[in-house]
Protein backbone atom coordinates (compact mmCIF):
# COMPACT_ATOMS: atom_id res chain seq x y z
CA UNK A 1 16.89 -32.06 -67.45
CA UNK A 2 18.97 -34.90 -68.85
CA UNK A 3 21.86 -34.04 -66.31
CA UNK A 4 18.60 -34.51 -63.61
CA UNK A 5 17.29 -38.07 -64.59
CA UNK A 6 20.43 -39.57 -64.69
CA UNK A 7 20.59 -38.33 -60.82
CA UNK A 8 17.94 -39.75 -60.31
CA UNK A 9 18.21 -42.93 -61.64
CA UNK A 10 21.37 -42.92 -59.85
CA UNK A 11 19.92 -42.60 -56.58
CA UNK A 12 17.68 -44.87 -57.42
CA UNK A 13 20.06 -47.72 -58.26
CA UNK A 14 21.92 -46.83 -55.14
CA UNK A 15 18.82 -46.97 -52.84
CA UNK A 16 18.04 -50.56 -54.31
CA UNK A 17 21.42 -51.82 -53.96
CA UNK A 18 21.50 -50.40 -50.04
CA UNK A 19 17.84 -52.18 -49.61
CA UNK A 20 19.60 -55.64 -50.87
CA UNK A 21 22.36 -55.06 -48.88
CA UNK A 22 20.37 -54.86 -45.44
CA UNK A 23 17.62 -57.66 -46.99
CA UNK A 24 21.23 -60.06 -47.24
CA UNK A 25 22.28 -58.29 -43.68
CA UNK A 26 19.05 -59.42 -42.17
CA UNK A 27 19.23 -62.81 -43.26
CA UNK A 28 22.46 -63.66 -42.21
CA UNK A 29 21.32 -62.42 -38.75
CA UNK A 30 18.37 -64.48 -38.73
CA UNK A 31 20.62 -67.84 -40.47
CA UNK A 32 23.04 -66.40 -37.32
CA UNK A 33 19.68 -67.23 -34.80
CA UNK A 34 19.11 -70.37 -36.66
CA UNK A 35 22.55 -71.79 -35.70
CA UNK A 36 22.79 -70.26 -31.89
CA UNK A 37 19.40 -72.17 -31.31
CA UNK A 38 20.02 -74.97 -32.84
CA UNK A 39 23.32 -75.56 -31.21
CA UNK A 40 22.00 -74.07 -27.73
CA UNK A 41 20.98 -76.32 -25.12
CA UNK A 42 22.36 -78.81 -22.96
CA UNK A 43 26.32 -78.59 -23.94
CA UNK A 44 27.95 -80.39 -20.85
CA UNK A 45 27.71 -82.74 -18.26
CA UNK A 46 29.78 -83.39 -15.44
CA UNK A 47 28.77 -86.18 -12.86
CA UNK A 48 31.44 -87.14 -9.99
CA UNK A 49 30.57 -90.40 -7.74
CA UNK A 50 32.38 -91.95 -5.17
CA UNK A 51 32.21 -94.84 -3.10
CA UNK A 52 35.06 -93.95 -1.00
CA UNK A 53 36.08 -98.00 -1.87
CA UNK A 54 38.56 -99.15 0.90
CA UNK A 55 38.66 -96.72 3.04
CA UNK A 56 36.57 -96.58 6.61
CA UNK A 57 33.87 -94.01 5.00
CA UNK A 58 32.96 -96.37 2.12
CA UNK A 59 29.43 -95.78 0.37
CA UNK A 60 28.08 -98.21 -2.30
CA UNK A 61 25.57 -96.27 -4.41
CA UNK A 62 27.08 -93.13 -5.62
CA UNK A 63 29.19 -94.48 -8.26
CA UNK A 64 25.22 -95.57 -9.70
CA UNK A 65 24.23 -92.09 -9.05
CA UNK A 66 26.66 -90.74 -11.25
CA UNK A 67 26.16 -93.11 -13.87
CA UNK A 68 22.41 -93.37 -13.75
CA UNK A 69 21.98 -89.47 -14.02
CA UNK A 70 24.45 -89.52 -16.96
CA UNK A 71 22.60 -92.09 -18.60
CA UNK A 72 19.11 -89.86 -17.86
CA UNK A 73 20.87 -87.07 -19.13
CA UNK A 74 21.96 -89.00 -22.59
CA UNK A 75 17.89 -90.05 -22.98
CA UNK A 76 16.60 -86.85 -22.78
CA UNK A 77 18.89 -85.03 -24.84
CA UNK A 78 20.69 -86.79 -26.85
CA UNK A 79 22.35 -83.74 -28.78
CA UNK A 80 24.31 -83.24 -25.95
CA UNK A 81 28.15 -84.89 -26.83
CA UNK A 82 30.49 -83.83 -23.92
CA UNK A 83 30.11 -85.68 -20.75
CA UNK A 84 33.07 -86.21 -18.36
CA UNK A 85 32.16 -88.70 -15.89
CA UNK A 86 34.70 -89.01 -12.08
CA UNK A 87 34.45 -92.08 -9.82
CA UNK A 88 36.82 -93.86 -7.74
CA UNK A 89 36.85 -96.20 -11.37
CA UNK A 90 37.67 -93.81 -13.25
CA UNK A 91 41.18 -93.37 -14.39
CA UNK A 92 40.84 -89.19 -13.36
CA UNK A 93 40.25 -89.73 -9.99
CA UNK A 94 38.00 -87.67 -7.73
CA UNK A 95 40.45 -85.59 -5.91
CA UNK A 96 39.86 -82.15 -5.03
CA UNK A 97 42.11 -80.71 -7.93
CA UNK A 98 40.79 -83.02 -10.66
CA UNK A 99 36.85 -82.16 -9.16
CA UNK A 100 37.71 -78.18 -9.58
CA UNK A 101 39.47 -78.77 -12.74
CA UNK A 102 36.43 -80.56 -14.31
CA UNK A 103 34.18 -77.88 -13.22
CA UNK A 104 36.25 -75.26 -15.33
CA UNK A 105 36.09 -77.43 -18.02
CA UNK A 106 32.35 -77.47 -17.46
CA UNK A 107 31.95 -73.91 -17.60
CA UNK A 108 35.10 -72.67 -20.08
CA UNK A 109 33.96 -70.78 -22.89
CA UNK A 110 30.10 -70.92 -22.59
CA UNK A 111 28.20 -69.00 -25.13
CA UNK A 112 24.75 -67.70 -24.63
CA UNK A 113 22.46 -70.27 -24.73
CA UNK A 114 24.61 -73.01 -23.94
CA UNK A 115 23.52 -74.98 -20.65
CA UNK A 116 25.32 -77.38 -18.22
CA UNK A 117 24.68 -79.96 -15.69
CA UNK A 118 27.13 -80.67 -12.33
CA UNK A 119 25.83 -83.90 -10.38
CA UNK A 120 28.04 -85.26 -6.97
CA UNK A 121 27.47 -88.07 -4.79
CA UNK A 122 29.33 -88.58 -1.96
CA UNK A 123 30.15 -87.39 1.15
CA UNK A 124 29.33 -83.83 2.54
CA UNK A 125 29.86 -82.21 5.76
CA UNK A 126 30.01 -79.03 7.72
CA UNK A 127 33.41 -77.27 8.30
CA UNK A 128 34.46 -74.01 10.21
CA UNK A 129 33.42 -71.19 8.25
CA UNK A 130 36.42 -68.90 7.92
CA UNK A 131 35.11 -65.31 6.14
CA UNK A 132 31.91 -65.29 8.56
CA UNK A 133 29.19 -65.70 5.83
CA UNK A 134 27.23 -68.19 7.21
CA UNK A 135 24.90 -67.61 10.14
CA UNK A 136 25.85 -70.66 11.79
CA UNK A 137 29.19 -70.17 11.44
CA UNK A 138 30.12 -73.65 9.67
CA UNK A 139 30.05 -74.03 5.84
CA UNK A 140 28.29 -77.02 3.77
CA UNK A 141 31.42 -79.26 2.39
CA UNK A 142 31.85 -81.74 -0.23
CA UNK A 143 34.72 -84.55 0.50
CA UNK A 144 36.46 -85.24 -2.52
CA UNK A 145 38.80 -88.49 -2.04
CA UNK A 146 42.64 -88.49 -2.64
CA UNK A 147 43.69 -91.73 -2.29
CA UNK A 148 42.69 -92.92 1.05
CA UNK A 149 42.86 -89.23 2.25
CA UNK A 150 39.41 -87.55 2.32
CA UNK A 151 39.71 -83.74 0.84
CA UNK A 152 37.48 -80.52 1.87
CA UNK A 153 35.70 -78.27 -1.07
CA UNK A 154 33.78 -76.29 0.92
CA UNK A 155 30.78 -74.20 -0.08
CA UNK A 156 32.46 -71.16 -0.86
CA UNK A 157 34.91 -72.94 -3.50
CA UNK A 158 31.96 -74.16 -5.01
CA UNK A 159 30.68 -70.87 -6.11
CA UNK A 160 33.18 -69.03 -7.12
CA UNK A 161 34.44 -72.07 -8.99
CA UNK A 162 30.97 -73.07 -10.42
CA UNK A 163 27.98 -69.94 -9.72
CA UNK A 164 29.84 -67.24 -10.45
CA UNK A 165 31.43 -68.54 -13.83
CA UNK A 166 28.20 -69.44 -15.30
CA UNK A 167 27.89 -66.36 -17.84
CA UNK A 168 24.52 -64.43 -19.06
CA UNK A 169 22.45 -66.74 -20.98
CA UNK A 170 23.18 -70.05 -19.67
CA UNK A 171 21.54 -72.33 -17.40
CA UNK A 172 23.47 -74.91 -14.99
CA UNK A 173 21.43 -77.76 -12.96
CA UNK A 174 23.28 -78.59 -9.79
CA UNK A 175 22.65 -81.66 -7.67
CA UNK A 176 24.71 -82.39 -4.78
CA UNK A 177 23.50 -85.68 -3.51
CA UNK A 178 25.54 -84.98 0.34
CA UNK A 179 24.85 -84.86 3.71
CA UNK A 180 24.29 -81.40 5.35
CA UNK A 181 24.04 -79.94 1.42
CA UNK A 182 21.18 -77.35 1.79
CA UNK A 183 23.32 -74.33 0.98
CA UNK A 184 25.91 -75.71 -0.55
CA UNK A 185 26.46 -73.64 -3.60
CA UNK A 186 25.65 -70.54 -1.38
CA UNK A 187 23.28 -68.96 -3.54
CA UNK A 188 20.87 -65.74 -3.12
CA UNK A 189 17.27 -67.29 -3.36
CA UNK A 190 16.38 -70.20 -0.84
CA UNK A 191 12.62 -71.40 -2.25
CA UNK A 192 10.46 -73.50 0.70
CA UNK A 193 6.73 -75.15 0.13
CA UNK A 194 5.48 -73.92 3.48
CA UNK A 195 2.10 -75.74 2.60
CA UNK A 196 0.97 -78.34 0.21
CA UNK A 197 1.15 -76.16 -3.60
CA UNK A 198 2.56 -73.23 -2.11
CA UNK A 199 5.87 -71.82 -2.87
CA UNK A 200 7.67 -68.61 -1.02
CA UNK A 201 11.60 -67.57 -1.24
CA UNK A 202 13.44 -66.13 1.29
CA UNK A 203 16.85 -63.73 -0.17
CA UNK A 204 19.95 -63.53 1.67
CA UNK A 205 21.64 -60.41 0.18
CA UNK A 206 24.60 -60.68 1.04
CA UNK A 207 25.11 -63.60 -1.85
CA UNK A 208 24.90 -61.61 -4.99
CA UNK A 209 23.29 -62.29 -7.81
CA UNK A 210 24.61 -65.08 -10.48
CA UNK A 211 25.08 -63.94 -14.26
CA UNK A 212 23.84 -67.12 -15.87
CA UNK A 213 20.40 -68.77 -14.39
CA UNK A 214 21.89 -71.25 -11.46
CA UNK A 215 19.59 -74.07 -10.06
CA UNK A 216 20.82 -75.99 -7.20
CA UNK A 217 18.92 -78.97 -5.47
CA UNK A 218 20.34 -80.70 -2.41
CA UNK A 219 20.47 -83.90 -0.79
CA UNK A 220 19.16 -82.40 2.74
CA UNK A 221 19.09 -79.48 4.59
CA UNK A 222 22.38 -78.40 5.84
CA UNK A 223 21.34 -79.89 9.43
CA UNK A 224 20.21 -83.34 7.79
CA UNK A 225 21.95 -86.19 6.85
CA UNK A 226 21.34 -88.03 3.41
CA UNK A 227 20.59 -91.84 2.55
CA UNK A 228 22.37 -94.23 0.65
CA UNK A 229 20.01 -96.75 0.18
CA UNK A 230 18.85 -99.16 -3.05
CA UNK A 231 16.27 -98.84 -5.91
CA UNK A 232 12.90 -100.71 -6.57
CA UNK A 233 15.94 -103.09 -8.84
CA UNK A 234 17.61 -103.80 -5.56
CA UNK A 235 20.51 -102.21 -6.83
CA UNK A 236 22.40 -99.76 -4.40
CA UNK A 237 21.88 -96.22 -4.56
CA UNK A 238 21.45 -91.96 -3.06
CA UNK A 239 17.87 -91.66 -1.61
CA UNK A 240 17.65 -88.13 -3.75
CA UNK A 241 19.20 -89.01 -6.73
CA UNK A 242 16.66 -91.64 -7.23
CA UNK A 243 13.64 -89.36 -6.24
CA UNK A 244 15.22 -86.86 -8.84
CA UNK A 245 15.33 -89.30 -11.46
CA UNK A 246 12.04 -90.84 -10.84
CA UNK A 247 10.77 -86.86 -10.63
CA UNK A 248 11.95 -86.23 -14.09
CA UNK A 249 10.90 -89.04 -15.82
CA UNK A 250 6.95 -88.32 -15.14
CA UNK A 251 7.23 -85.31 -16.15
CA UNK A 252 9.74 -85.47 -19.02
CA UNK A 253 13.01 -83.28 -19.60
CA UNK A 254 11.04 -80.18 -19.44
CA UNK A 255 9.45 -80.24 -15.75
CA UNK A 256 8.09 -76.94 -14.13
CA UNK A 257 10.40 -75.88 -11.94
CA UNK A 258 8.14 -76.05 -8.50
CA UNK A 259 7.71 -79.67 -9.23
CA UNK A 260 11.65 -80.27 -8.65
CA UNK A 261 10.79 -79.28 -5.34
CA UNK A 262 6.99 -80.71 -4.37
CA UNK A 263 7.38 -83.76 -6.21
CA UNK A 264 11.54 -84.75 -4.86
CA UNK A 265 10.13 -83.87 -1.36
CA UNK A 266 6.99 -85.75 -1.77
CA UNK A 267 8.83 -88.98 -3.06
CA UNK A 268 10.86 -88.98 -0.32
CA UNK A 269 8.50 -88.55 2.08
CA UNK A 270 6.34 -91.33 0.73
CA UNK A 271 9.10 -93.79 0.69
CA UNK A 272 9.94 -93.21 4.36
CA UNK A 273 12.91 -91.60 4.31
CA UNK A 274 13.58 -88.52 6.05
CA UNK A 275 15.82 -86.17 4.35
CA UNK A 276 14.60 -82.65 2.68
CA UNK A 277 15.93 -81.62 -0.30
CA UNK A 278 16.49 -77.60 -0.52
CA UNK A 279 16.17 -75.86 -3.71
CA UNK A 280 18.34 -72.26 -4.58
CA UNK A 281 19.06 -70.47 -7.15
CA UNK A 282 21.53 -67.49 -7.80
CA UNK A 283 18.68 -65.26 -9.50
CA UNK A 284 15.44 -65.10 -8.55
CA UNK A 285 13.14 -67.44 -10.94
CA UNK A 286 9.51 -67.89 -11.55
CA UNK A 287 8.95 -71.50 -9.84
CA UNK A 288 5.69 -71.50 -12.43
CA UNK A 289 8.11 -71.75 -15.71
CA UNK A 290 8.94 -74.93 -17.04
CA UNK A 291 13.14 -75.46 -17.13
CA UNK A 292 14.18 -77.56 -19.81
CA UNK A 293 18.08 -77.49 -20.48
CA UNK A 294 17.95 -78.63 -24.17
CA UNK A 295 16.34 -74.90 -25.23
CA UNK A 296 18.24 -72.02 -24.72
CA UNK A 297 17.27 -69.46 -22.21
């Protein structure tokens, strides 16, 4: 009997010490949460703006785009310490290889949770399409500036530099403020307000799927041309950029995601110019859900 309790008691002890085990186990996991949420959010931002300065194609607000949504950016969420900013002032450049360089520093090492923003402003164009994925057999083009000498990123560089980096978890907010930008980022879900508070999607399928949640808003539609134009402060800057920024600010850093759309368009519109901005995105997204990229997905 003797030879019993002290089996038992040793069971006992063993059962209490494998119930404090888990008890510290689960607590590290949930301290573990704590930290991933609290150090989720908006990580990075890149913003590239040029002005093309001395050369025949020269633009005079972009280099306030870039600056103006970085500043935006820095108000809303302040937690957010890396920022790499590219303009023909800048001492990196905006050539093509710096641009593509920046965006893998953009996306390098993302952890779940962990969100990113990619403005341009500049100038954007339509090219041959060489690999016969777009219908109208030209793809959307950024023009990065090397030197004098204007450069060609086209559409299809942009993804598989940018879209399909972005890993599970992680949100990225593009904004290409470009002529002929509607597909720029060629991504899977094209979103359209056929009517005033309507929203339907249209999926091309041959675009797969991004890992990480990809939202891209454009200067224009692809056939369209965008404005560089000035703000209420006189001072010179992109049509959409400023309809973005004047967007966000009603609503605040977290803005329901069909508003990016109504509410850019409707600016726009009510200002007289005549550009439409196209919203994408690589997944398919519920344009009811608010998208704020200082909370992790």
């Amino acid at each position: 009997m003797a030879q019993r309790r002290a089996a038992e008691r040793a069971v006992a002890a063993a059962q209490s010490a494998l119930q404090a085990a888990q008890k510290q186990l689960t607590d590290a996991q949930a301290a573990a949460a704590a930290v991933a949420v609290k150090t989720g959010g908006l990580t990075r931002v890149l913003t590239v703006g040029i002005n093309y300065t001395g050369t025949p194609y020269e633009l005079a607000g972009c280099i306030n785009d870039a600056t103006n949504m970085a500043g935006q950016t820095r108000a809303f969420f302040p937690a957010c310490k890396e920022y790499r900013l590219i303009t023909d002032n800048t001492p990196e450049k905006p050539t093509k290889a710096n641009i593509l360089a920046a965006i893998g520093w953009l996306v390098s090492g993302l952890k779940a949770g962990e969100n990113v923003l990619f403005h341009f402003a500049g100038h954007g164009g339509l090219v041959r399409d060489t690999n016969g994925d777009e219908v109208s057999g030209r793809d959307s083009c950024l023009y990065p500036l090397n030197g004098r000498t204007l450069e060609t990123l086209t559409d299809d560089e942009l993804r598989a530099a940018l879209a399909e980096r972005l890993p599970e978890g992680c949100k990225c907010l593009v904004v290409l403020d470009c002529c002929h930008s509607g597909t720029a980022v060629d991504l899977r879900y094209k979103w359209q307000a056929p009517a005033a508070g309507t929203m339907t999607y249209t999926e091309d399928q041959k675009y797969s799927k991004t890992a990480g949640q990809v939202l891209f808003l454009s200067g224009c539609r692809d056939t369209e041309t965008a404005a560089d134009t000035v703000n209420k402060e006189g001072r010179p800057c992109g049509a959409m950029t400023m309809a973005l920024l004047e967007t966000w600010r009603t609503y605040g850093p977290a803005i329901k995601l069909k508003y990016l759309l109504w509410d850019v368009r409707k600016f726009l519109l009510d200002n007289g110019y005549r550009q439409v901005p196209e919203l994408t995105t690589g997944s398919w997204m519920d344009m009811n859900a608010v998208w704020d990229l200082g909370r992790a997905t």
